[in-house]
Protein backbone atom coordinates (compact mmCIF):
# COMPACT_ATOMS: atom_id res chain seq x y z
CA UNK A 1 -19.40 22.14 -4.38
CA UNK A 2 -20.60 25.85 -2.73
CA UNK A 3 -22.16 23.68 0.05
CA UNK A 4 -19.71 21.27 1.00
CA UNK A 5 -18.95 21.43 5.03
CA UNK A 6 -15.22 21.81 5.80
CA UNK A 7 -13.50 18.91 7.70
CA UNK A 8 -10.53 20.55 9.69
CA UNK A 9 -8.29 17.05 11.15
CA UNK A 10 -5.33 19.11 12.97
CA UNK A 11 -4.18 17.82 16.54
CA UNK A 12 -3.43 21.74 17.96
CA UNK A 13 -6.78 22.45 19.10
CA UNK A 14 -5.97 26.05 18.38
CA UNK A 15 -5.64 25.57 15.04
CA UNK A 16 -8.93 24.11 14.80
CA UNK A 17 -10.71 27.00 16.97
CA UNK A 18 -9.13 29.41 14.72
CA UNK A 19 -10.04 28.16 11.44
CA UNK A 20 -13.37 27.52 12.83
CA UNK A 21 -14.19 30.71 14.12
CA UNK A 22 -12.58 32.00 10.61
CA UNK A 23 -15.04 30.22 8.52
CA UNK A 24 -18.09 30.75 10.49
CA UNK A 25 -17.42 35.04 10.06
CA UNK A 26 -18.36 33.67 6.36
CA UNK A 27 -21.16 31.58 6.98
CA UNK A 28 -19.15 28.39 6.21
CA UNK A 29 -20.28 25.26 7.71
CA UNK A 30 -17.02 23.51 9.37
CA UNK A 31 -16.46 20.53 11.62
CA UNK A 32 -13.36 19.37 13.51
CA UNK A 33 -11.18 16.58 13.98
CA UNK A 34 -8.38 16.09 16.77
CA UNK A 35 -6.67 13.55 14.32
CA UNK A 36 -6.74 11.28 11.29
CA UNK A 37 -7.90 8.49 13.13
CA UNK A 38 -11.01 10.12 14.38
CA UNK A 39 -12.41 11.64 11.11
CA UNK A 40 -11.98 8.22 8.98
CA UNK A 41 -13.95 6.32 11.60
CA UNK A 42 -16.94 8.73 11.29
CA UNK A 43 -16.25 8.60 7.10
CA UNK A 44 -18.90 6.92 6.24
CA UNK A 45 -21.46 8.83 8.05
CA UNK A 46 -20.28 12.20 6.85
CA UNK A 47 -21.24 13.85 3.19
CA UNK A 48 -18.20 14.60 0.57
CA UNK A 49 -16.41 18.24 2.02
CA UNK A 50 -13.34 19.87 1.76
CA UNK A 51 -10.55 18.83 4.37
CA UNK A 52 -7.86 21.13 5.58
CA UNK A 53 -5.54 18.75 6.84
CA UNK A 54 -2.43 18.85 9.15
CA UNK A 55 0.66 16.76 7.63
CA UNK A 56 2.71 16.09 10.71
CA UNK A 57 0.05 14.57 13.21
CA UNK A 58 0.62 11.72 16.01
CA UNK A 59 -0.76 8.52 14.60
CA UNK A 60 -2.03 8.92 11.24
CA UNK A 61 -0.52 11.97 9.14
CA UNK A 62 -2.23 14.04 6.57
CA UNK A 63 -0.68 12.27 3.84
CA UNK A 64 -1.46 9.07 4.77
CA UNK A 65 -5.24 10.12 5.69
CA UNK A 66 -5.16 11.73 1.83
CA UNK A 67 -4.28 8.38 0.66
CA UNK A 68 -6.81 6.74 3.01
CA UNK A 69 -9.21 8.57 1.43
CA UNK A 70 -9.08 7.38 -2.12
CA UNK A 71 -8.47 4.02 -0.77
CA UNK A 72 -12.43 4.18 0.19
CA UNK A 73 -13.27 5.63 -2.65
CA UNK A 74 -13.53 9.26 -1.48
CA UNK A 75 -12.73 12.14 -4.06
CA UNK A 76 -13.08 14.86 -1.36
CA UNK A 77 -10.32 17.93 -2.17
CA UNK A 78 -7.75 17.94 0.58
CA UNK A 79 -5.74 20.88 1.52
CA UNK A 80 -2.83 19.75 3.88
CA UNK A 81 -0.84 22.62 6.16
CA UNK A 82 2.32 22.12 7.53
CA UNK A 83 4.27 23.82 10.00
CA UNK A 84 7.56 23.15 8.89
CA UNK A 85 7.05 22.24 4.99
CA UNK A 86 9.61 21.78 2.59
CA UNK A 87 9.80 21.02 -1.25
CA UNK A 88 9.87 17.05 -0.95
CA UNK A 89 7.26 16.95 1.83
CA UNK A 90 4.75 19.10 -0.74
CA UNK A 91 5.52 16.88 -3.55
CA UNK A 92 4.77 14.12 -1.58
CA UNK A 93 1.09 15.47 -0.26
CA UNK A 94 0.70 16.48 -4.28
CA UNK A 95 1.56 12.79 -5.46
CA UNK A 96 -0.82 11.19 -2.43
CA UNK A 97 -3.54 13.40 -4.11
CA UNK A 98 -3.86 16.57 -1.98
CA UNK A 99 -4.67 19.72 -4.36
CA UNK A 100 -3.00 22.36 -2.10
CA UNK A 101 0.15 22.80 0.26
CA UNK A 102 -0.18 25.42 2.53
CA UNK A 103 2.64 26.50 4.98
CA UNK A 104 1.56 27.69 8.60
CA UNK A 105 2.09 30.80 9.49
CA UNK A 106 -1.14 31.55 6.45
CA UNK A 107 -2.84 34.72 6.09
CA UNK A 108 -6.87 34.31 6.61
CA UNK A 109 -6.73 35.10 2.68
CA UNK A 110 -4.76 32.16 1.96
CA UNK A 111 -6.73 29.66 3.50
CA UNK A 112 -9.92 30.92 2.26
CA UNK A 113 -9.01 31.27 -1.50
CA UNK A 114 -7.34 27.75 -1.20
CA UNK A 115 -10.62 26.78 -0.15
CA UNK A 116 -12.78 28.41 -2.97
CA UNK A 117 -10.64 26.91 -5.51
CA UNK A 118 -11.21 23.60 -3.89
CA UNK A 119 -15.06 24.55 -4.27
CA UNK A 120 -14.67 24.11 -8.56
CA UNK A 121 -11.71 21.36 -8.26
CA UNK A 122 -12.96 17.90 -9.24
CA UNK A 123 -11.12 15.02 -9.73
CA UNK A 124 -11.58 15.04 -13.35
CA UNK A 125 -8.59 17.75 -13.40
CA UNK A 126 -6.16 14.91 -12.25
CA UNK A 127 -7.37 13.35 -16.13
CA UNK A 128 -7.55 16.22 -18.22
CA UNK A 129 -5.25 15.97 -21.70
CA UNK A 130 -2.99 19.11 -21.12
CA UNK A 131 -2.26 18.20 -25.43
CA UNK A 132 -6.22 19.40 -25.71
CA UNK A 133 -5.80 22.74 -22.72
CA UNK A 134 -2.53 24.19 -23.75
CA UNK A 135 -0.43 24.77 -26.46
CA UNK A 136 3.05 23.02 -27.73
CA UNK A 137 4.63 26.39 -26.41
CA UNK A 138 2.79 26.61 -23.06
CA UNK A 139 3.66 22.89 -22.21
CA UNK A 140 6.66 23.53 -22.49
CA UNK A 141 6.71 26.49 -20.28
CA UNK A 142 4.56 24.25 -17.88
CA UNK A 143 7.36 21.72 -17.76
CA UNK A 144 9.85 24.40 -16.95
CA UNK A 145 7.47 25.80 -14.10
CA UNK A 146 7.67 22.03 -12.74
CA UNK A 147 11.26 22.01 -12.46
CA UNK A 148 11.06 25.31 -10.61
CA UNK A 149 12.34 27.36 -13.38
CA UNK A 150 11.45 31.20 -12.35
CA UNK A 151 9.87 33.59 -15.28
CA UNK A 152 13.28 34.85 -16.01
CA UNK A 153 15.26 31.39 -16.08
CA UNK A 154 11.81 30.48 -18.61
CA UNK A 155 12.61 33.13 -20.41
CA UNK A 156 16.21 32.35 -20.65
CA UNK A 157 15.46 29.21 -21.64
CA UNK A 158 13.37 29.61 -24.41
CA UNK A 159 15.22 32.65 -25.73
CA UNK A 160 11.78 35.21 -25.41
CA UNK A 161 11.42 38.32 -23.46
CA UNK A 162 10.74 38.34 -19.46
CA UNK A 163 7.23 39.54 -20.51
CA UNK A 164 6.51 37.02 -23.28
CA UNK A 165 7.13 34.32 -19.90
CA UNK A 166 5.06 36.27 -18.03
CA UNK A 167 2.13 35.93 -20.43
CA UNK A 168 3.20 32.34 -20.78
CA UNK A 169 2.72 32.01 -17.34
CA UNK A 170 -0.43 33.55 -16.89
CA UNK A 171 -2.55 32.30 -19.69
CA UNK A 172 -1.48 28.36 -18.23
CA UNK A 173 -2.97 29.19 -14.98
CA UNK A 174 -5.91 30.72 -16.46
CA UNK A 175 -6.57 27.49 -18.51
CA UNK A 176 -5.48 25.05 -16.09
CA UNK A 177 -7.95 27.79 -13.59
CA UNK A 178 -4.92 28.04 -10.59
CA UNK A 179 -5.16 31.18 -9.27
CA UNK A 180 -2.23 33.26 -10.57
CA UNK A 181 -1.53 35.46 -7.33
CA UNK A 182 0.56 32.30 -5.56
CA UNK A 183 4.44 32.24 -4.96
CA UNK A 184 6.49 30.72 -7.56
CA UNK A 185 7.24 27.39 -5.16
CA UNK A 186 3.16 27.08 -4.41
CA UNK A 187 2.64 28.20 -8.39
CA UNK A 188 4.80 24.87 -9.05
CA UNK A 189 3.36 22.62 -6.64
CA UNK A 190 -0.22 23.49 -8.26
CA UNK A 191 1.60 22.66 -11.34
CA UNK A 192 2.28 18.95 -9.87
CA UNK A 193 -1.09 18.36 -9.04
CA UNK A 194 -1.48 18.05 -13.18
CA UNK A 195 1.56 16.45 -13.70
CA UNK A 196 1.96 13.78 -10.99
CA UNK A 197 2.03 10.56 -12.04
């Protein structure tokens, strides 16, 4: 997907001048949205992309315009931002079908590497067979990361060292192809994006 133009739907129009001006420093193609509403009227006229989404919007939120968008048969990678996120909130965006949860303040770094990895995501990720990607070992790491278990508690748990987790760790993200440099709560909502139902 290198070409795909970024949708931005965020009712702050500082937001959207900001990530705007951001991407077009790198050459990125982006177009704006003052809400949910708005972008899903113009849907059918505009090519698949990559939407960074607000969650908490008037009218429609970013959840809801997530699910709106595989309701039309759209399989375009959403990032959703939030202001004021917590755990259930993220869970929810996960489960709607958004592949990243980013909380605002976000480092220019953030954004843009959540939006390269949305560059290689497909939605044939959401249907892999983790049995085939990762061993019986690493799955079960992988459920601990989903729980929110830290290295050391999945070291704990499975009675190895706090390095053997480590590598644990590492080598699922490298299969699964999450990059490895997020915090442990974004590390397991990346994790629910395979295991949502």
């Amino acid at each position: 997907m290198p070409d795909r133009e970024i949708y931005i739907i965020d009712d702050e129009p500082e937001m959207c001048r900001s990530l705007s001006l951001l991407l077009a420093t790198g050459g990125v193609p982006a177009r704006s949205f003052g809400c949910g509403e708005i972008f899903l009227d113009m849907l059918d006229h505009l090519p698949p992309g990559i939407l960074v989404c607000d969650v908490m919007m008037p009218g429609l939120s970013g959840i809801e315009l997530t699910r709106a968008l595989a309701e039309r048969g759209r399989s375009d990678p959403v990032i959703i931002i939030a202001g004021h996120a917590d755990i259930p909130l993220a869970v929810e965006a996960m489960r709607a079908g958004a592949m990243d949860f980013i909380e605002k303040p976000f480092a220019a770094s953030t954004i843009l590497s959540a939006i390269d990895a949305a560059r290689s995501w497909s939605r044939e990720h959401e249907n892999h067979n983790l049995d085939a990607v990762l061993s019986r070992r690493e799955r079960q790491v992988l459920e601990l990361m989903a729980t929110g278990a830290s290295n050391q508690g999945i070291a704990d748990d499975l009675v190895v060292t706090l390095r053997a987790a480590e590598k644990y760790v590492s080598g699922i993200f490298t299969k699964l192809g999450i990059p490895s440099t997020r915090s442990e709560s974004r590390r397991v909502l990346a994790v629910l994006l395979y295991l949502r139902a």
